[in-house]
C-alpha atoms as a PDB file:
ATOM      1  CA  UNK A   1       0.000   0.000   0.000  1.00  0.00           C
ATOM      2  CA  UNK A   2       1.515   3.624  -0.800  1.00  0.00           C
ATOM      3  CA  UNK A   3       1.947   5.925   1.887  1.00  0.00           C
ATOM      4  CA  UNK A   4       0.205   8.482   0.017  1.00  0.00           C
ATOM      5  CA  UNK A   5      -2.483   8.302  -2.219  1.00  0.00           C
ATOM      6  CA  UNK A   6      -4.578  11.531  -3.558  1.00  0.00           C
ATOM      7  CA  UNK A   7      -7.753  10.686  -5.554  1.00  0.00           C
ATOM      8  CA  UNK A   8      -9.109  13.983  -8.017  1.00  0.00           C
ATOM      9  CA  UNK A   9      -8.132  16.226  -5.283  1.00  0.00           C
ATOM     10  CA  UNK A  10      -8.999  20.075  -5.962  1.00  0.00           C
ATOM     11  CA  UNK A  11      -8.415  23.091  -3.334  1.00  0.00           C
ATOM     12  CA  UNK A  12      -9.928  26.677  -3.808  1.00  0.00           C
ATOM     13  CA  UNK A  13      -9.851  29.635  -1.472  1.00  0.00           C
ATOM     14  CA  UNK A  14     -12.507  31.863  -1.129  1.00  0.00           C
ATOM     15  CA  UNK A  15     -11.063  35.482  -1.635  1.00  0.00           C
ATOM     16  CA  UNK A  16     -14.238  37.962  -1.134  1.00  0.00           C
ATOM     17  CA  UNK A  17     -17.091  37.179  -3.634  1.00  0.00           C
ATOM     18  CA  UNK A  18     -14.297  35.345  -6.068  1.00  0.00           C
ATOM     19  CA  UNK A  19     -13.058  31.967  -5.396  1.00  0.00           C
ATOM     20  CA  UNK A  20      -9.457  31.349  -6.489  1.00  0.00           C
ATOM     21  CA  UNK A  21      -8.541  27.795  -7.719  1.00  0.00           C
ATOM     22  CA  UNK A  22      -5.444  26.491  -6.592  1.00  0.00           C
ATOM     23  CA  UNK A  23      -4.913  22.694  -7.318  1.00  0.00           C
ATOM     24  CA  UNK A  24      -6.883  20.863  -9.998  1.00  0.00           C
ATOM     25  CA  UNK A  25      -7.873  17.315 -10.353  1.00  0.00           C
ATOM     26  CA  UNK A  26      -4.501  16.323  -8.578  1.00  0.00           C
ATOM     27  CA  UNK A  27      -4.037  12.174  -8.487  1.00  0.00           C
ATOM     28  CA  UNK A  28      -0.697  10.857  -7.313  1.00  0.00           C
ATOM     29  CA  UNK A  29       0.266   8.110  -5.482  1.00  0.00           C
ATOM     30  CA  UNK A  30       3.925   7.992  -3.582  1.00  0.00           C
ATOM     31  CA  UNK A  31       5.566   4.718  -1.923  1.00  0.00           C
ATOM     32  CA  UNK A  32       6.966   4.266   1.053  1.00  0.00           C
ATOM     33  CA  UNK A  33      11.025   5.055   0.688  1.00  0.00           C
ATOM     34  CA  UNK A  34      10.638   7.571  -2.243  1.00  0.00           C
ATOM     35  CA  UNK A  35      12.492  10.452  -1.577  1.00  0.00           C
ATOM     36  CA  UNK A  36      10.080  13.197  -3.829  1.00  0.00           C
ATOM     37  CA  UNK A  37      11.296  16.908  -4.911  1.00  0.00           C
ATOM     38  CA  UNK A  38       8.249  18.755  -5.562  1.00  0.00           C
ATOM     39  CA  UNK A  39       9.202  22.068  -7.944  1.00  0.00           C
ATOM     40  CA  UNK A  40       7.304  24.518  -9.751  1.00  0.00           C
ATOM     41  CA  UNK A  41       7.259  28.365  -9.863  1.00  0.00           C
ATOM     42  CA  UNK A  42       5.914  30.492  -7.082  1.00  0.00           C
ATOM     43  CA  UNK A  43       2.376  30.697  -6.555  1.00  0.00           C
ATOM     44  CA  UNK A  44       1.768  27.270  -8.481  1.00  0.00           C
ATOM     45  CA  UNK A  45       0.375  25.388  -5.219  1.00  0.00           C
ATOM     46  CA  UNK A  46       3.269  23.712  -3.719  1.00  0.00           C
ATOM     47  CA  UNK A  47       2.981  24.554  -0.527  1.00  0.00           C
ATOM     48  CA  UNK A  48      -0.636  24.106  -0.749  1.00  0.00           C
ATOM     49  CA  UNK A  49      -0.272  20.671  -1.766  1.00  0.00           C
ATOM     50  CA  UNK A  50       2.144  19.546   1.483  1.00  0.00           C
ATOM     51  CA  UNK A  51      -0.470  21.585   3.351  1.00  0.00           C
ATOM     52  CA  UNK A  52      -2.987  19.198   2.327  1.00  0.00           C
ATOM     53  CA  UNK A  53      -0.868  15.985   3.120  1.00  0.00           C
ATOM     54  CA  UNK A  54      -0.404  16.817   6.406  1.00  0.00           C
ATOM     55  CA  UNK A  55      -3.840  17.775   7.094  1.00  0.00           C
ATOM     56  CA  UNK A  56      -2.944  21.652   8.211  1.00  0.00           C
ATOM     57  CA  UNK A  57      -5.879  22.346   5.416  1.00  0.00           C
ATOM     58  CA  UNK A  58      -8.473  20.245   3.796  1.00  0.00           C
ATOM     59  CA  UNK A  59      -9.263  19.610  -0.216  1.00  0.00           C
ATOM     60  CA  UNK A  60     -12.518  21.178  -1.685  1.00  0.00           C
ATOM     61  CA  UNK A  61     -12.821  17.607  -3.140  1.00  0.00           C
ATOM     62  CA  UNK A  62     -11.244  14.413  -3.543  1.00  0.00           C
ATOM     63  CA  UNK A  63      -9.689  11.727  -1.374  1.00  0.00           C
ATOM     64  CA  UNK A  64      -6.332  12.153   0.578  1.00  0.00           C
ATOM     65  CA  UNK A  65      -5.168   8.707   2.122  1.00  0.00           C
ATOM     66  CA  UNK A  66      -1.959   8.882   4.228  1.00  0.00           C
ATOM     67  CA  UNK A  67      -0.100   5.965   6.200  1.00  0.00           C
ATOM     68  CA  UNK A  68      -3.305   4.402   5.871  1.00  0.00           C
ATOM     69  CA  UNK A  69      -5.720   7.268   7.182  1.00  0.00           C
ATOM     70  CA  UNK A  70      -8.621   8.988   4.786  1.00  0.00           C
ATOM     71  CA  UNK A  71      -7.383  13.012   5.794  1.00  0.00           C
ATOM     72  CA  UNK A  72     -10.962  13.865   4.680  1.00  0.00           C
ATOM     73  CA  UNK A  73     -12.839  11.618   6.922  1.00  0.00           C
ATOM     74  CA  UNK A  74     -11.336  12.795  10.118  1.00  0.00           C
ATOM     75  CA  UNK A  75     -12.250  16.001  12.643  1.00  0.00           C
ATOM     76  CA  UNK A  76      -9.894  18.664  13.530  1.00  0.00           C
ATOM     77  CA  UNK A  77      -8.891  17.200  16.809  1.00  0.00           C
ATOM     78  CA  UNK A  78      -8.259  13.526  15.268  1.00  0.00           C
ATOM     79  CA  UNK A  79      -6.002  15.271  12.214  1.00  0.00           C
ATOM     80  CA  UNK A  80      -3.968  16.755  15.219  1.00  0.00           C
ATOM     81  CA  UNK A  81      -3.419  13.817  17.268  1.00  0.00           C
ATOM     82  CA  UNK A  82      -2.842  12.164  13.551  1.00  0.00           C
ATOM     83  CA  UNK A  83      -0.175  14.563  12.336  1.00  0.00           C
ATOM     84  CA  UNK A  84       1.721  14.275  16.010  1.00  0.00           C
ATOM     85  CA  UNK A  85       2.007  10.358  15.480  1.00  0.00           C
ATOM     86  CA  UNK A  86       2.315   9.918  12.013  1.00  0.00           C
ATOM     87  CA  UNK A  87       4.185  13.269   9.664  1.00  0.00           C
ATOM     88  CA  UNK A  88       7.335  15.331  10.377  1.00  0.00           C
ATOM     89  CA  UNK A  89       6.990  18.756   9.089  1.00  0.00           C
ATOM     90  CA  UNK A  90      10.272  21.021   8.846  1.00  0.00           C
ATOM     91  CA  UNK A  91       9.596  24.664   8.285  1.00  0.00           C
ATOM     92  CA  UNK A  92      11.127  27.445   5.924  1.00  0.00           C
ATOM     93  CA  UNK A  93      11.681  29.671   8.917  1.00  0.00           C
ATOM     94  CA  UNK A  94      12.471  27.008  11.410  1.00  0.00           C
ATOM     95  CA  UNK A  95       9.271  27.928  13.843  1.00  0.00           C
ATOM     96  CA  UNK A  96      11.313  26.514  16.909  1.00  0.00           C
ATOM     97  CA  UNK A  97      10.006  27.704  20.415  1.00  0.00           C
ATOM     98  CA  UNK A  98      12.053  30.860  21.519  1.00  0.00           C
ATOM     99  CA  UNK A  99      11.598  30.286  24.732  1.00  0.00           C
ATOM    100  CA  UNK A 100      12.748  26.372  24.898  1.00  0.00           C
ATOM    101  CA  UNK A 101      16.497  25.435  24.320  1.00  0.00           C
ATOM    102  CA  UNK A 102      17.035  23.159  21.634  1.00  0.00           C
ATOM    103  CA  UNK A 103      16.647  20.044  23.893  1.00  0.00           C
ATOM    104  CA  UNK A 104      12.929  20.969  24.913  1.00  0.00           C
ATOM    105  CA  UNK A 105      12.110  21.542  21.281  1.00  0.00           C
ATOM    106  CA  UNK A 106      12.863  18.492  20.152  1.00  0.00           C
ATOM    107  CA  UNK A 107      10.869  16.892  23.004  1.00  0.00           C
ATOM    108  CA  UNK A 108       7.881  19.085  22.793  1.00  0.00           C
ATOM    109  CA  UNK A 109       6.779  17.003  20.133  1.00  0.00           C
ATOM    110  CA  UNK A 110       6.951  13.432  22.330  1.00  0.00           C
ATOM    111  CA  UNK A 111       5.021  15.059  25.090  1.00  0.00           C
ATOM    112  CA  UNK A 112       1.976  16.385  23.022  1.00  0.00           C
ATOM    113  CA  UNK A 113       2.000  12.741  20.784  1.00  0.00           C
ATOM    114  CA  UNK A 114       2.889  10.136  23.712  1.00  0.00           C
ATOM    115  CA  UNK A 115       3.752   8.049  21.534  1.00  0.00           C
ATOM    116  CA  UNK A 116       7.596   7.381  22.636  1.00  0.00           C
ATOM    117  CA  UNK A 117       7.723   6.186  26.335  1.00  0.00           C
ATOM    118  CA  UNK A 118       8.307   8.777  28.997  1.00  0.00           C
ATOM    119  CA  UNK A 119      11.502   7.382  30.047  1.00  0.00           C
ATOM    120  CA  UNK A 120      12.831   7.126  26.795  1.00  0.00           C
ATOM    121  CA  UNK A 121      12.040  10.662  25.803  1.00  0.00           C
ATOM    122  CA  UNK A 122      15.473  12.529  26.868  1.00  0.00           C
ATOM    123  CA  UNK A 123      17.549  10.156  25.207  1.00  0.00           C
ATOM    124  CA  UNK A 124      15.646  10.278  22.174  1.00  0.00           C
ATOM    125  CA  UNK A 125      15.636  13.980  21.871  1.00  0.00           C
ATOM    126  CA  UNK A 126      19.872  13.495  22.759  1.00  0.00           C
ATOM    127  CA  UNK A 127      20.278  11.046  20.190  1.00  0.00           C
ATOM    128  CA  UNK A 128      18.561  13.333  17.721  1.00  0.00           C
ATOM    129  CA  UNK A 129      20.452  16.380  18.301  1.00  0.00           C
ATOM    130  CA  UNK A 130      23.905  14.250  17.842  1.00  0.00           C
ATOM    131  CA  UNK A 131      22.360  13.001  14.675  1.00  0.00           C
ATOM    132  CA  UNK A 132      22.176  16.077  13.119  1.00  0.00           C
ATOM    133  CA  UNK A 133      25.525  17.412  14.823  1.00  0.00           C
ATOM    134  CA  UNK A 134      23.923  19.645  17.413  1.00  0.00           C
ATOM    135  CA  UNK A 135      25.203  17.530  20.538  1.00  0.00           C
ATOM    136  CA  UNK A 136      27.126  20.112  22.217  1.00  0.00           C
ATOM    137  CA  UNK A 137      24.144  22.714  21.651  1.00  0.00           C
ATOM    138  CA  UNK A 138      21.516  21.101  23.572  1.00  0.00           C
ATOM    139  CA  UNK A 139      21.174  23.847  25.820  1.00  0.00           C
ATOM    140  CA  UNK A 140      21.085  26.574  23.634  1.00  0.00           C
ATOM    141  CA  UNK A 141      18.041  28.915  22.723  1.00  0.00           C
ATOM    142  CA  UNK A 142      17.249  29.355  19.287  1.00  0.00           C
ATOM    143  CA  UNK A 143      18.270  33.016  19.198  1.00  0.00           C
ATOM    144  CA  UNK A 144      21.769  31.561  20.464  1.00  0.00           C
ATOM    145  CA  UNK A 145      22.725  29.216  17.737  1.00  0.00           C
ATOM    146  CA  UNK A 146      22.968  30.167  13.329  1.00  0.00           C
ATOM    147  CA  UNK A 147      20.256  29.496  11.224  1.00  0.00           C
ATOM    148  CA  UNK A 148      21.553  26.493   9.945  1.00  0.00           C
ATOM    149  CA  UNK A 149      21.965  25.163  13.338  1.00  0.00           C
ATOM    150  CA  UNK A 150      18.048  25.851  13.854  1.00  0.00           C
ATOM    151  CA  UNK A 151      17.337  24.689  10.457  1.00  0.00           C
ATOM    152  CA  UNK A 152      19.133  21.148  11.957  1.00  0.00           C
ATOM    153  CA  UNK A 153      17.308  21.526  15.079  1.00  0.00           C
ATOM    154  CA  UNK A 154      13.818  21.487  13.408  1.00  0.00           C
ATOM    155  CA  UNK A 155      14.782  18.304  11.056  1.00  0.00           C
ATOM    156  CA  UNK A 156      15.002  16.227  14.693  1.00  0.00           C
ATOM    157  CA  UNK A 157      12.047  17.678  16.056  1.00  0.00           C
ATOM    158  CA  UNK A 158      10.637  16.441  13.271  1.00  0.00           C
ATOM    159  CA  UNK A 159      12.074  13.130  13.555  1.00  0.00           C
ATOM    160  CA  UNK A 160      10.725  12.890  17.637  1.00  0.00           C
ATOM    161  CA  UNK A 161       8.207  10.678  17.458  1.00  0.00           C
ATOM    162  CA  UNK A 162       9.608   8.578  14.680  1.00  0.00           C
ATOM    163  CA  UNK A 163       7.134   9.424  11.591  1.00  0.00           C
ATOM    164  CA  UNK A 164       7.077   7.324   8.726  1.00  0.00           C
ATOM    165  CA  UNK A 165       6.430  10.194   6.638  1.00  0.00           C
ATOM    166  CA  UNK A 166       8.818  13.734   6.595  1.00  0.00           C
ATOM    167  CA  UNK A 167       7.505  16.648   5.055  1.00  0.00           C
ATOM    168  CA  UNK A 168       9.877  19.771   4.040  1.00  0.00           C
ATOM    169  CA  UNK A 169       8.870  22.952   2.794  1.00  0.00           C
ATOM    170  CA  UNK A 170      11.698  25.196   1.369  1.00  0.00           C
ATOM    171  CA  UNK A 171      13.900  23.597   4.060  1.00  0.00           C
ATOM    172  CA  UNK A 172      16.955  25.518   2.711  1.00  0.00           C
ATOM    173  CA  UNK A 173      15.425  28.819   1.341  1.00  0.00           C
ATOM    174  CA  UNK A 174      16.759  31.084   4.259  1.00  0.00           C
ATOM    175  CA  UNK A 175      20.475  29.198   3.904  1.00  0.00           C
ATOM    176  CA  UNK A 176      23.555  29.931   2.593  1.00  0.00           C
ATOM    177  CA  UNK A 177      24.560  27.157  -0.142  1.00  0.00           C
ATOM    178  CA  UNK A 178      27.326  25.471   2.436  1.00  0.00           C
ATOM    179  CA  UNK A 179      24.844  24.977   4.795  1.00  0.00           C
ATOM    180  CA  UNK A 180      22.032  24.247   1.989  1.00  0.00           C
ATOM    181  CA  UNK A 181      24.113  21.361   1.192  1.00  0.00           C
ATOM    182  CA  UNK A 182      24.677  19.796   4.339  1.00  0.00           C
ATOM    183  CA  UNK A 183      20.796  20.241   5.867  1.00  0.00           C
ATOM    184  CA  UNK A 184      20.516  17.971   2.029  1.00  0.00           C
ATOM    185  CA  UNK A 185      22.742  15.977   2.907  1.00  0.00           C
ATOM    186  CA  UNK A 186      21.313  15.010   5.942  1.00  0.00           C
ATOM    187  CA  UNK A 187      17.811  14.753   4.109  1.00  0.00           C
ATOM    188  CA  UNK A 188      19.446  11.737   1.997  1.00  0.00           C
ATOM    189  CA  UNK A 189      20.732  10.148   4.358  1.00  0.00           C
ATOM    190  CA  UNK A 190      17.359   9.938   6.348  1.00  0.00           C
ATOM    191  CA  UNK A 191      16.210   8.593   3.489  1.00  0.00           C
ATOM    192  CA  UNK A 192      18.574   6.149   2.888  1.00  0.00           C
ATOM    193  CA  UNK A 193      18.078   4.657   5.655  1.00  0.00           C
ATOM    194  CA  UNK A 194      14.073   3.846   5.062  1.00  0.00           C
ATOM    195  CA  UNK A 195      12.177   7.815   5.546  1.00  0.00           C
ATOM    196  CA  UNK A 196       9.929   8.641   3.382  1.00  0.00           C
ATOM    197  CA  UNK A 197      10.782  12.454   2.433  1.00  0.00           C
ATOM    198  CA  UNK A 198       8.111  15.003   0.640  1.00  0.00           C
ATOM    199  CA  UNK A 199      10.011  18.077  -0.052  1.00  0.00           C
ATOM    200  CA  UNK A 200       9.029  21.519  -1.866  1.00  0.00           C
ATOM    201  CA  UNK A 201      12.669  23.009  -3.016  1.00  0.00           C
ATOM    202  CA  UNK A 202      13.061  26.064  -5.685  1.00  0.00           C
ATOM    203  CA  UNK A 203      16.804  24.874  -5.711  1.00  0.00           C
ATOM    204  CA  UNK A 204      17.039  23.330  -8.797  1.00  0.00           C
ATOM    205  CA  UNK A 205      20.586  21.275  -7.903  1.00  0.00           C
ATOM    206  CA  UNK A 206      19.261  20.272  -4.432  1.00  0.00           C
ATOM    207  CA  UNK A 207      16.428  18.637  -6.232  1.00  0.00           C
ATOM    208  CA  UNK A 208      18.471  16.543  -8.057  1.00  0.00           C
ATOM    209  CA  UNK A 209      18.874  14.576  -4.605  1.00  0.00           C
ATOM    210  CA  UNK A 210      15.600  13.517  -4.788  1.00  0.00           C
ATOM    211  CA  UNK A 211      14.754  10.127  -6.190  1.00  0.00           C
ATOM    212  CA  UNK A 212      11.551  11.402  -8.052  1.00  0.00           C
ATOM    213  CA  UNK A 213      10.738  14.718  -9.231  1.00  0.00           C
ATOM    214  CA  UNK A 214       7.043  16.232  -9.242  1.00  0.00           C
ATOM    215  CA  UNK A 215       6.234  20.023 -11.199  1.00  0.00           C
ATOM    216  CA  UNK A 216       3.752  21.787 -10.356  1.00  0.00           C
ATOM    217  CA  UNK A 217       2.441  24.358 -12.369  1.00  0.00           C
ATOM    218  CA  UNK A 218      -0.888  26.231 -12.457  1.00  0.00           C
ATOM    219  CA  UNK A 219      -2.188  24.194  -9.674  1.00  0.00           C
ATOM    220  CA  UNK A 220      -1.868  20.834 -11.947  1.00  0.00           C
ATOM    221  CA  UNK A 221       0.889  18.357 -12.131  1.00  0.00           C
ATOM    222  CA  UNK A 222       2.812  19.483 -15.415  1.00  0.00           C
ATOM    223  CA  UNK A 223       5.559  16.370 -15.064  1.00  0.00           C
ATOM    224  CA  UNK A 224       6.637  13.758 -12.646  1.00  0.00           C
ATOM    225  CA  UNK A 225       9.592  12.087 -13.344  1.00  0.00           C
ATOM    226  CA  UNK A 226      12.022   9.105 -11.384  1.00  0.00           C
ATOM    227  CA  UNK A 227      15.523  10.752 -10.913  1.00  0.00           C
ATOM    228  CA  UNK A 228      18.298   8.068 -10.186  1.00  0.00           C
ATOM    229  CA  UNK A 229      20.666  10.264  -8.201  1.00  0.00           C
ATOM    230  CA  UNK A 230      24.233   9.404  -8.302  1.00  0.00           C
ATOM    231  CA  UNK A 231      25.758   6.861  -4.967  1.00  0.00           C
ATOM    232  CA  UNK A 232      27.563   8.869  -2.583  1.00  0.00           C
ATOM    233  CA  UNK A 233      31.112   6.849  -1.840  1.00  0.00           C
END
């Protein structure tokens, strides 16, 4: 079964007395292990679309199945508990928890789900920082640490609760190309080792990471193509 299926899915906002169309007739189905670069110029309904498979807003019409749960069929409250336990999302602008050091914001995520044992919680959220080479900043606030740092931060909160399914919107657009290319980095070797990764990138070289590559344009899906990206040594 794929981890993500869209049936005929459309989106509109309404914008006054006009409604503006966003996403038409979208079907797509992605497997578990695909690592997918979604591109397309601005405005096009990228972000829309990862907005609608993580349930932070709902189709018009059409069916969104994801890890096995209809998005459609399911209240505000269950989509919530449902996004905790089953999608990592990872920000343009980070949106990390000023107030929390980076320790707390990657556990933040374990408390409100539940799903990773209390006991096992601090350890997790350690192990995560070393992943992504923050180990010896676990007790700094986000205002004390670069924006790559909190760019690396936010890719293990995303991992806390262990999510079948990570998300990524313009995860490098406020980076320089150094740390670009390490935060990618990182994103292939998560997948590499089993993550499904959904990612909306501009960067036209960082895409070529990806293992599949979707374009959006005028709300429709103008190409989707496999990419076989080259074996790192």
């Amino acid at each position: 079964m794929p981890i993500i299926q869209l049936n005929h899915v459309h989106k509109a906002y309404q914008l006054g007395q006009l409604k503006h169309a966003v996403l038409h007739d979208i079907s797509l189905t992605i497997d578990i292990g695909e690592f997918v670069a979604i591109v397309g110029p601005s405005g096009n309904g990228k972000s829309t679309l990862l907005n609608l498979l993580t349930g932070i807003d709902r189709a018009c019409q059409g069916e969104i199945i994801v890890n096995g749960s209809a998005l459609q069929l399911l209240r505000e409250e269950q989509l919530s508990v449902w996004r905790g336990s089953n999608v990592g999302i990872v920000f343009q602008f980070f949106q990390l928890l000023p107030s929390l050091n980076l320790l707390q914001n990657v556990m933040l995520p374990m408390d409100f789900a539940g799903v990773i044992a209390k006991r096992e919680r601090l350890d997790r959220a350690r192990y995560l920082l070393d992943l992504v080479g923050l180990g010896a900043n676990l007790k700094q606030l986000p205002s004390q640490v670069s924006g790559g740092q909190q760019q690396r931060a936010a890719i293990a909160r995303a991992l806390a609760n262990d999510p079948k399914l990570v998300v990524a919107d313009e995860p490098t657009g406020n980076l320089d190309s150094a740390t670009a290319d390490a935060v990618f980095e990182l994103f292939t070797q998560l997948n590499r080792q089993g993550k499904t990764l959904v990612m909306v990138t501009h960067n036209e070289t960082l895409a070529a990471a990806a293992t599949r590559r979707i374009t959006i344009h005028s709300g429709r899906i103008h190409d989707d193509q496999p990419h076989f990206r080259p074996q790192s040594h």
